[in-house]
N, C-alpha and C. Protein backbone atom coordinates (compact mmCIF):
# COMPACT_ATOMS: atom_id res chain seq x y z
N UNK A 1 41.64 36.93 49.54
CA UNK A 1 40.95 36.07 50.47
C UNK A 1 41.35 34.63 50.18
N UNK A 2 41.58 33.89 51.21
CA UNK A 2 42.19 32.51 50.70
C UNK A 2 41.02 31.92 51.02
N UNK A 3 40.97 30.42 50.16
CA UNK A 3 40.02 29.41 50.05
C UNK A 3 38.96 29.02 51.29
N UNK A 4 39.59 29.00 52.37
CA UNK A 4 39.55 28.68 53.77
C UNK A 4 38.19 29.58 54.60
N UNK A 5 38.10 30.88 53.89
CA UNK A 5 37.01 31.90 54.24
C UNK A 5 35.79 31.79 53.32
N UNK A 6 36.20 30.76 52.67
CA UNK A 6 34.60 30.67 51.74
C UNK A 6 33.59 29.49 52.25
N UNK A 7 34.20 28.90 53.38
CA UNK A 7 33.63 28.01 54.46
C UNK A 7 33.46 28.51 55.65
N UNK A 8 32.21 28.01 56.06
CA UNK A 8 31.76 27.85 57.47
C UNK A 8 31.87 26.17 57.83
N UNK A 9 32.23 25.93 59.52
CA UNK A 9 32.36 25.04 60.19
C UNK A 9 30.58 25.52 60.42
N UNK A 10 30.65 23.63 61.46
CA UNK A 10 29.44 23.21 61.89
C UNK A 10 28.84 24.53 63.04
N UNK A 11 29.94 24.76 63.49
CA UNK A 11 29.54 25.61 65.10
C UNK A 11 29.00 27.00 64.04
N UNK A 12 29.92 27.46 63.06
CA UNK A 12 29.50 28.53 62.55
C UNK A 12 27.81 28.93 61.73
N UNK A 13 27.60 27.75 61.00
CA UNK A 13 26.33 27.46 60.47
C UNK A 13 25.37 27.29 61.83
N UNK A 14 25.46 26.68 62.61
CA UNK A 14 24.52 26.90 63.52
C UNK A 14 24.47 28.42 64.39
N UNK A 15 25.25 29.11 64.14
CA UNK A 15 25.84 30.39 65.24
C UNK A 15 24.77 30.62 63.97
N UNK A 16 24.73 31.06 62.28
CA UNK A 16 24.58 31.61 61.70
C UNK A 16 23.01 31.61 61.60
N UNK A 17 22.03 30.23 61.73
CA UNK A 17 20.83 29.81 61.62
C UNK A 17 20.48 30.00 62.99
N UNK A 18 20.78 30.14 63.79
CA UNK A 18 20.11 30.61 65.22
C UNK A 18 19.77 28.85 65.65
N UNK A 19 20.45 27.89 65.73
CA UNK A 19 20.10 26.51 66.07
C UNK A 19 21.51 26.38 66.82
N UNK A 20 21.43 24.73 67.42
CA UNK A 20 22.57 23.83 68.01
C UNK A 20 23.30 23.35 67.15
N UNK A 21 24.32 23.13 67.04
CA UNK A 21 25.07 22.29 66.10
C UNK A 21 24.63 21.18 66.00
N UNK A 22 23.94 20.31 66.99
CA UNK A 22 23.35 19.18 66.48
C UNK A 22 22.05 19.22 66.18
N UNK A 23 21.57 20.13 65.69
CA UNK A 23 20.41 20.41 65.06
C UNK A 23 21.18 20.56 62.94
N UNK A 24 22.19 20.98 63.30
CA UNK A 24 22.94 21.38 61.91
C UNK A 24 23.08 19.85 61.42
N UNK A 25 23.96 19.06 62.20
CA UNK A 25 24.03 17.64 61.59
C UNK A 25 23.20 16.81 61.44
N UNK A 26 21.81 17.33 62.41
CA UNK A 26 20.69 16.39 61.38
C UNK A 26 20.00 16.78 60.50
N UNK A 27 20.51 18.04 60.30
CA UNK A 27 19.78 19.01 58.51
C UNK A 27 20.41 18.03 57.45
N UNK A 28 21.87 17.84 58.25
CA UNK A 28 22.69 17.10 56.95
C UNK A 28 22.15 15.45 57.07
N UNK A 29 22.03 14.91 58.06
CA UNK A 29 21.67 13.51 57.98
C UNK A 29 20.51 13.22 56.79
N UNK A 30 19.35 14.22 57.13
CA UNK A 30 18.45 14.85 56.43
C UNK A 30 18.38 14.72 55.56
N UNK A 31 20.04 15.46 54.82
CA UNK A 31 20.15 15.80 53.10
C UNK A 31 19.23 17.36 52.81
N UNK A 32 18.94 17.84 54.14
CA UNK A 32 18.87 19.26 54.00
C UNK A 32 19.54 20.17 53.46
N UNK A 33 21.06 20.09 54.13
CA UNK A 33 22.04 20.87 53.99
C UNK A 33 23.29 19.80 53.69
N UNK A 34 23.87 20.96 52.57
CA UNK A 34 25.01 19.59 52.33
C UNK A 34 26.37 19.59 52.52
N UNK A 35 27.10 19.11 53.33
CA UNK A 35 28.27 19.72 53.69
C UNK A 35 29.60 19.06 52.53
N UNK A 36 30.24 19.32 52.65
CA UNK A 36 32.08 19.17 52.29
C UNK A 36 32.39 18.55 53.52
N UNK A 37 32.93 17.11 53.35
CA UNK A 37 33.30 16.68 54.56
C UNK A 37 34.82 16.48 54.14
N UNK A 38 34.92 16.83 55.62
CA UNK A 38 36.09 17.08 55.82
C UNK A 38 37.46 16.28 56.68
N UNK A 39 36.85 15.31 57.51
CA UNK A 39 37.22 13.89 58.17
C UNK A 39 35.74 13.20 58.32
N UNK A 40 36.01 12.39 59.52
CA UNK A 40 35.26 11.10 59.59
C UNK A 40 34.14 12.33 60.28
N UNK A 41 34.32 12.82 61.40
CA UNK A 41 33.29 13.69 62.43
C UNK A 41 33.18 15.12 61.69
N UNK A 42 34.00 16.00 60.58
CA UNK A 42 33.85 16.98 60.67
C UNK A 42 33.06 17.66 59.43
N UNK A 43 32.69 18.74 59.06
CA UNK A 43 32.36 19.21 58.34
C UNK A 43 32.68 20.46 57.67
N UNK A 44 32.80 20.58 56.90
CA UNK A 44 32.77 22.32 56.13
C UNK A 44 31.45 22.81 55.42
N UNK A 45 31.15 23.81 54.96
CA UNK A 45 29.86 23.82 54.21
C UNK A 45 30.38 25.23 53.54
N UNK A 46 29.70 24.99 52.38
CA UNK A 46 30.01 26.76 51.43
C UNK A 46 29.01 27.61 51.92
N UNK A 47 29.86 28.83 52.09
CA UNK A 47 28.45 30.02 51.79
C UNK A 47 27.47 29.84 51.36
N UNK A 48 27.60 29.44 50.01
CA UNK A 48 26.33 29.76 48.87
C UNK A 48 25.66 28.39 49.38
N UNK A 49 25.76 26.68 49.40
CA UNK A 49 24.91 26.39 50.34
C UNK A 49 24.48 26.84 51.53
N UNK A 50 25.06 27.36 52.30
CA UNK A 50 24.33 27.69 53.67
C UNK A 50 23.33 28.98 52.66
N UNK A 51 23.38 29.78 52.46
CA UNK A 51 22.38 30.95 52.23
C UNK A 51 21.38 30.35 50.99
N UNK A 52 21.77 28.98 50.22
CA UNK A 52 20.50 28.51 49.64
C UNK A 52 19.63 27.75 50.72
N UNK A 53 20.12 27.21 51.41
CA UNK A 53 19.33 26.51 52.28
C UNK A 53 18.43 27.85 53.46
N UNK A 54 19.16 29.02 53.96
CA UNK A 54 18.56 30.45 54.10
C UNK A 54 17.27 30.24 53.81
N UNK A 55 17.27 30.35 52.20
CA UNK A 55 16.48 31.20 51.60
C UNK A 55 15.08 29.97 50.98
N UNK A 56 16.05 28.97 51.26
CA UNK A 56 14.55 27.29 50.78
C UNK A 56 14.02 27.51 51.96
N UNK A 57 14.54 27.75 53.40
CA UNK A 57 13.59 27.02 54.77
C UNK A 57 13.47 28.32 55.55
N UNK A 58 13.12 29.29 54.70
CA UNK A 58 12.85 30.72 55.52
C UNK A 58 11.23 30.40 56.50
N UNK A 59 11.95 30.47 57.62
CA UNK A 59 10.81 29.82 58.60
C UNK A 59 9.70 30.73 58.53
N UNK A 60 8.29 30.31 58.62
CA UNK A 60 6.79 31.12 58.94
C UNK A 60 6.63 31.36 60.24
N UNK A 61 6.70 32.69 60.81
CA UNK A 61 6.51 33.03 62.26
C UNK A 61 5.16 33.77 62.46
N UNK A 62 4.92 33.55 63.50
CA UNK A 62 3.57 33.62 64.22
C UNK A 62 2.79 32.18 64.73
N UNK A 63 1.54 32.60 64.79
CA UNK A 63 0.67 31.81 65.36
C UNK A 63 0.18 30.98 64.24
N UNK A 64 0.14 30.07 64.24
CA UNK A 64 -0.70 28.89 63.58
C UNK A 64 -2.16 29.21 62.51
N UNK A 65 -2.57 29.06 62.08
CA UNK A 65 -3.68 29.48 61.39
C UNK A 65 -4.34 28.17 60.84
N UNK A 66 -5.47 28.56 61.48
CA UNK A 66 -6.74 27.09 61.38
C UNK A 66 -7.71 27.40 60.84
N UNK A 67 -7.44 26.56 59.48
CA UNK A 67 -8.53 26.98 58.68
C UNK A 67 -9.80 26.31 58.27
């Protein structure tokens, strides 16, 4: 496997999190998620960040609870 498959692009991380890509670059503006940049506009990000960030912001679904 060459180096190149141990990255996801921006479009891919968002394909992967069920979001927009510009929902992805303001995780990173954020300092949510941290990418490998790669020019001035682009990004790379590792696996193992994308699936730590997974597993920190595993969303709570359902209804609200008022307590």
């Amino acid at each position: 496997m060459t180096e190149e498959h141990n990255f996801l692009t921006t479009e891919q991380v968002a394909f992967r999190l069920g979001v927009k890509p510009s929902r992805v670059r303001q995780l990173v503006g954020q300092g949510r998620l941290l990418p490998l940049r790669t020019g001035l506009r682009a990004h790379l990000f590792s696996i193992e960040s994308v699936e730590a960030f997974e597993q920190a912001e595993k969303p709570v679904r359902g209804r609200p609870q008022n307590y």
